[in-house]
C-alpha atoms as a PDB file:
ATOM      1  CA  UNK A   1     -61.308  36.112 -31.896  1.00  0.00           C
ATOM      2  CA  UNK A   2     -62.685  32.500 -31.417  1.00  0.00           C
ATOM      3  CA  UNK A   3     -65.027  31.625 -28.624  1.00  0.00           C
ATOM      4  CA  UNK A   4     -64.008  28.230 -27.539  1.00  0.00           C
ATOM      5  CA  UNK A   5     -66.213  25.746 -25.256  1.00  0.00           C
ATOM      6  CA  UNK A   6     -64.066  24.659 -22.382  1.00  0.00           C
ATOM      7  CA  UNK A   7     -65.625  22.805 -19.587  1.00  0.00           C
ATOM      8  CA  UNK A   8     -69.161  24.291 -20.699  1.00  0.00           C
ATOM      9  CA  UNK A   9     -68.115  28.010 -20.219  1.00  0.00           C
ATOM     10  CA  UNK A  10     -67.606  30.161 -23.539  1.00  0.00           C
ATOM     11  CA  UNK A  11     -64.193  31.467 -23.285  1.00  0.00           C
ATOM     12  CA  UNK A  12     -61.918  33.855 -25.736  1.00  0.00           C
ATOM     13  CA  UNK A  13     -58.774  32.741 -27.041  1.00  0.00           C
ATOM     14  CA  UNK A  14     -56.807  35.842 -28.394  1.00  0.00           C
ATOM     15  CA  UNK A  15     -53.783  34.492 -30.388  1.00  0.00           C
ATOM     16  CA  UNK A  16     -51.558  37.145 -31.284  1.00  0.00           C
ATOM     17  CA  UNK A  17     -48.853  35.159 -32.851  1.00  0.00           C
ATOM     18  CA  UNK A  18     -51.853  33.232 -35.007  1.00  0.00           C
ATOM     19  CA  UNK A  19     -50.176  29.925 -34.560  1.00  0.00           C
ATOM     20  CA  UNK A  20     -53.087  27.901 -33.621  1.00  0.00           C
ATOM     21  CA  UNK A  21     -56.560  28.433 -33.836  1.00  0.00           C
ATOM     22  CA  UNK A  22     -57.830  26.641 -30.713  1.00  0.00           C
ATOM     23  CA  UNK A  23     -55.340  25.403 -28.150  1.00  0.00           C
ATOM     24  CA  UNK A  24     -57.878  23.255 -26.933  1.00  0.00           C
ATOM     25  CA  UNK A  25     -58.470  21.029 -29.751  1.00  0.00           C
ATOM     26  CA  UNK A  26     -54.415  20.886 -30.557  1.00  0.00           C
ATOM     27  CA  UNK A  27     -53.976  19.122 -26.961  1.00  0.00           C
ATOM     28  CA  UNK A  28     -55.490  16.689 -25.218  1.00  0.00           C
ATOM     29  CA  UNK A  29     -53.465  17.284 -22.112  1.00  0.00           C
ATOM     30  CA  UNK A  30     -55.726  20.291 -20.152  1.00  0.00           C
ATOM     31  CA  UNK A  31     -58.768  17.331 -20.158  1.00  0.00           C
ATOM     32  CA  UNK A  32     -56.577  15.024 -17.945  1.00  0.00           C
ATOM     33  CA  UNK A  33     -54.984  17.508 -15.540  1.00  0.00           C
ATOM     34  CA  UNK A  34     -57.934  18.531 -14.373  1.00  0.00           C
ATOM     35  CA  UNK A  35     -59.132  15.761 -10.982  1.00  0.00           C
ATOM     36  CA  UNK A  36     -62.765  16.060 -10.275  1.00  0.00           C
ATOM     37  CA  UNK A  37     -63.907  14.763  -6.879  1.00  0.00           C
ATOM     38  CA  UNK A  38     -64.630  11.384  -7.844  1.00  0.00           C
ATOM     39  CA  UNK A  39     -61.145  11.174  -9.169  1.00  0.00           C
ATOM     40  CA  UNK A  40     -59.703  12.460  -5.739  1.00  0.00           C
ATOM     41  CA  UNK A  41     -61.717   9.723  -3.795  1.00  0.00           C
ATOM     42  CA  UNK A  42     -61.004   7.221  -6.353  1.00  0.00           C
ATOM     43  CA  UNK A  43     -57.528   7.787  -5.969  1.00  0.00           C
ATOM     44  CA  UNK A  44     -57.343   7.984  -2.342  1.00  0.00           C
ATOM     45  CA  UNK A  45     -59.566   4.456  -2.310  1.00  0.00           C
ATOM     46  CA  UNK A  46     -56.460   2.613  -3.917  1.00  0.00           C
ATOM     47  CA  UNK A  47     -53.779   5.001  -2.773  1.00  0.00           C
ATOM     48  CA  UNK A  48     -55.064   3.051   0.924  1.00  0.00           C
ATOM     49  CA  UNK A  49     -54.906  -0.337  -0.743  1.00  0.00           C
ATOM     50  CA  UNK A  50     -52.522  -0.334  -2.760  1.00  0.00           C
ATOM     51  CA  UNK A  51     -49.972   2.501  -1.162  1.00  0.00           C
ATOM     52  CA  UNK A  52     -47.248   4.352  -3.380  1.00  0.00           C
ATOM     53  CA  UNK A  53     -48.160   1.142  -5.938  1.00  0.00           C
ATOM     54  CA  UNK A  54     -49.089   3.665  -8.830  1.00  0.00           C
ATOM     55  CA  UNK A  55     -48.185   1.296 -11.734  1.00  0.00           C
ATOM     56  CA  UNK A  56     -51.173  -1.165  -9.767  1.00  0.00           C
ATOM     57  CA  UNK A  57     -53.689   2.355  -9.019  1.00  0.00           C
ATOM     58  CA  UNK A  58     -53.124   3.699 -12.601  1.00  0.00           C
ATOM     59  CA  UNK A  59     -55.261   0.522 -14.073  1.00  0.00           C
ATOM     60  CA  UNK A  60     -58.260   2.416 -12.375  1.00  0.00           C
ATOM     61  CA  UNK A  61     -57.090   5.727 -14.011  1.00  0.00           C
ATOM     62  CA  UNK A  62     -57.313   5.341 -17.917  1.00  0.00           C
ATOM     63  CA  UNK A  63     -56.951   9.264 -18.677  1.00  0.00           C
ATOM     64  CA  UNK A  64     -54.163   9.621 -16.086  1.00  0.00           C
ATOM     65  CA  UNK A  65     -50.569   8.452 -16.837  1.00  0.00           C
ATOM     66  CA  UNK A  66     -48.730   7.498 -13.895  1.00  0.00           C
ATOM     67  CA  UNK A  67     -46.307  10.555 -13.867  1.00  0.00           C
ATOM     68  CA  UNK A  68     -49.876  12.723 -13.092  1.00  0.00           C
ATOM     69  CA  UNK A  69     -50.608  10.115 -10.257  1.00  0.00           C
ATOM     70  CA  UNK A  70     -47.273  10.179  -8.687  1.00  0.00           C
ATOM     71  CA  UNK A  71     -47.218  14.002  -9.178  1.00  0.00           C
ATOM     72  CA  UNK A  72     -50.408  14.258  -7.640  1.00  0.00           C
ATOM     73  CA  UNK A  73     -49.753  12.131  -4.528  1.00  0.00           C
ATOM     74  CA  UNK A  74     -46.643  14.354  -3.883  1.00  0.00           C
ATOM     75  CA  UNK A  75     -48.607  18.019  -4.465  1.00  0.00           C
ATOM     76  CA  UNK A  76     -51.643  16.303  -1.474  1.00  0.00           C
ATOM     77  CA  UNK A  77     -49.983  14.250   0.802  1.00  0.00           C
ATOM     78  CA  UNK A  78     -49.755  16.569   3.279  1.00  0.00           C
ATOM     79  CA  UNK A  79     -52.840  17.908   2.849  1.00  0.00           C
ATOM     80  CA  UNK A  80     -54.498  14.366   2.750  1.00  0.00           C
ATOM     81  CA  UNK A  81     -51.654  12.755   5.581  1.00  0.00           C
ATOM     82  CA  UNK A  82     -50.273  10.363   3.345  1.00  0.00           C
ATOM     83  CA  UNK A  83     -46.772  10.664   4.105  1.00  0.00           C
ATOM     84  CA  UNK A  84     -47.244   7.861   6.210  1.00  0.00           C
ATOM     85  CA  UNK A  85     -47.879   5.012   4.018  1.00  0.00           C
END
């Protein structure tokens, strides 16, 4: 079994079906799902200047597609009280 790096933690990938080796390096989609703090302020910053304009916020977001902004402001905005912009 493999020991693959992810997010500087060693972690085992046990593929039974042996159809990839490490599912890690075959996407690039886990790096960008993943919002680190700076990312949640930098998205609230232009979500207040620019609200529910996510085609205008996403030119601050290079490694987020819009989809992952819009999805985003719908799984927080009640826990952030955005529903009312």
């Amino acid at each position: 079994m493999p020991y693959i790096n992810y997010y500087g933690e060693n972690v085992i990938f046990d593929s039974k079906a042996r159809l990839i080796d490490n599912p890690f390096q075959q996407s690039s989609i886990l790096d960008n799902t993943v919002w680190s703090l700076h990312e949640i302020q930098l998205f609230l910053q232009h979500f207040f200047n620019h609200p529910k304009d996510f085609t205008r916020m996403s030119t601050h977001f290079p490694h987020k597609s819009i989809h992952q902004l819009i999805e985003f402001y719908y799984d927080f905005k009640e826990v952030f009280e955005l529903k009312e912009y």
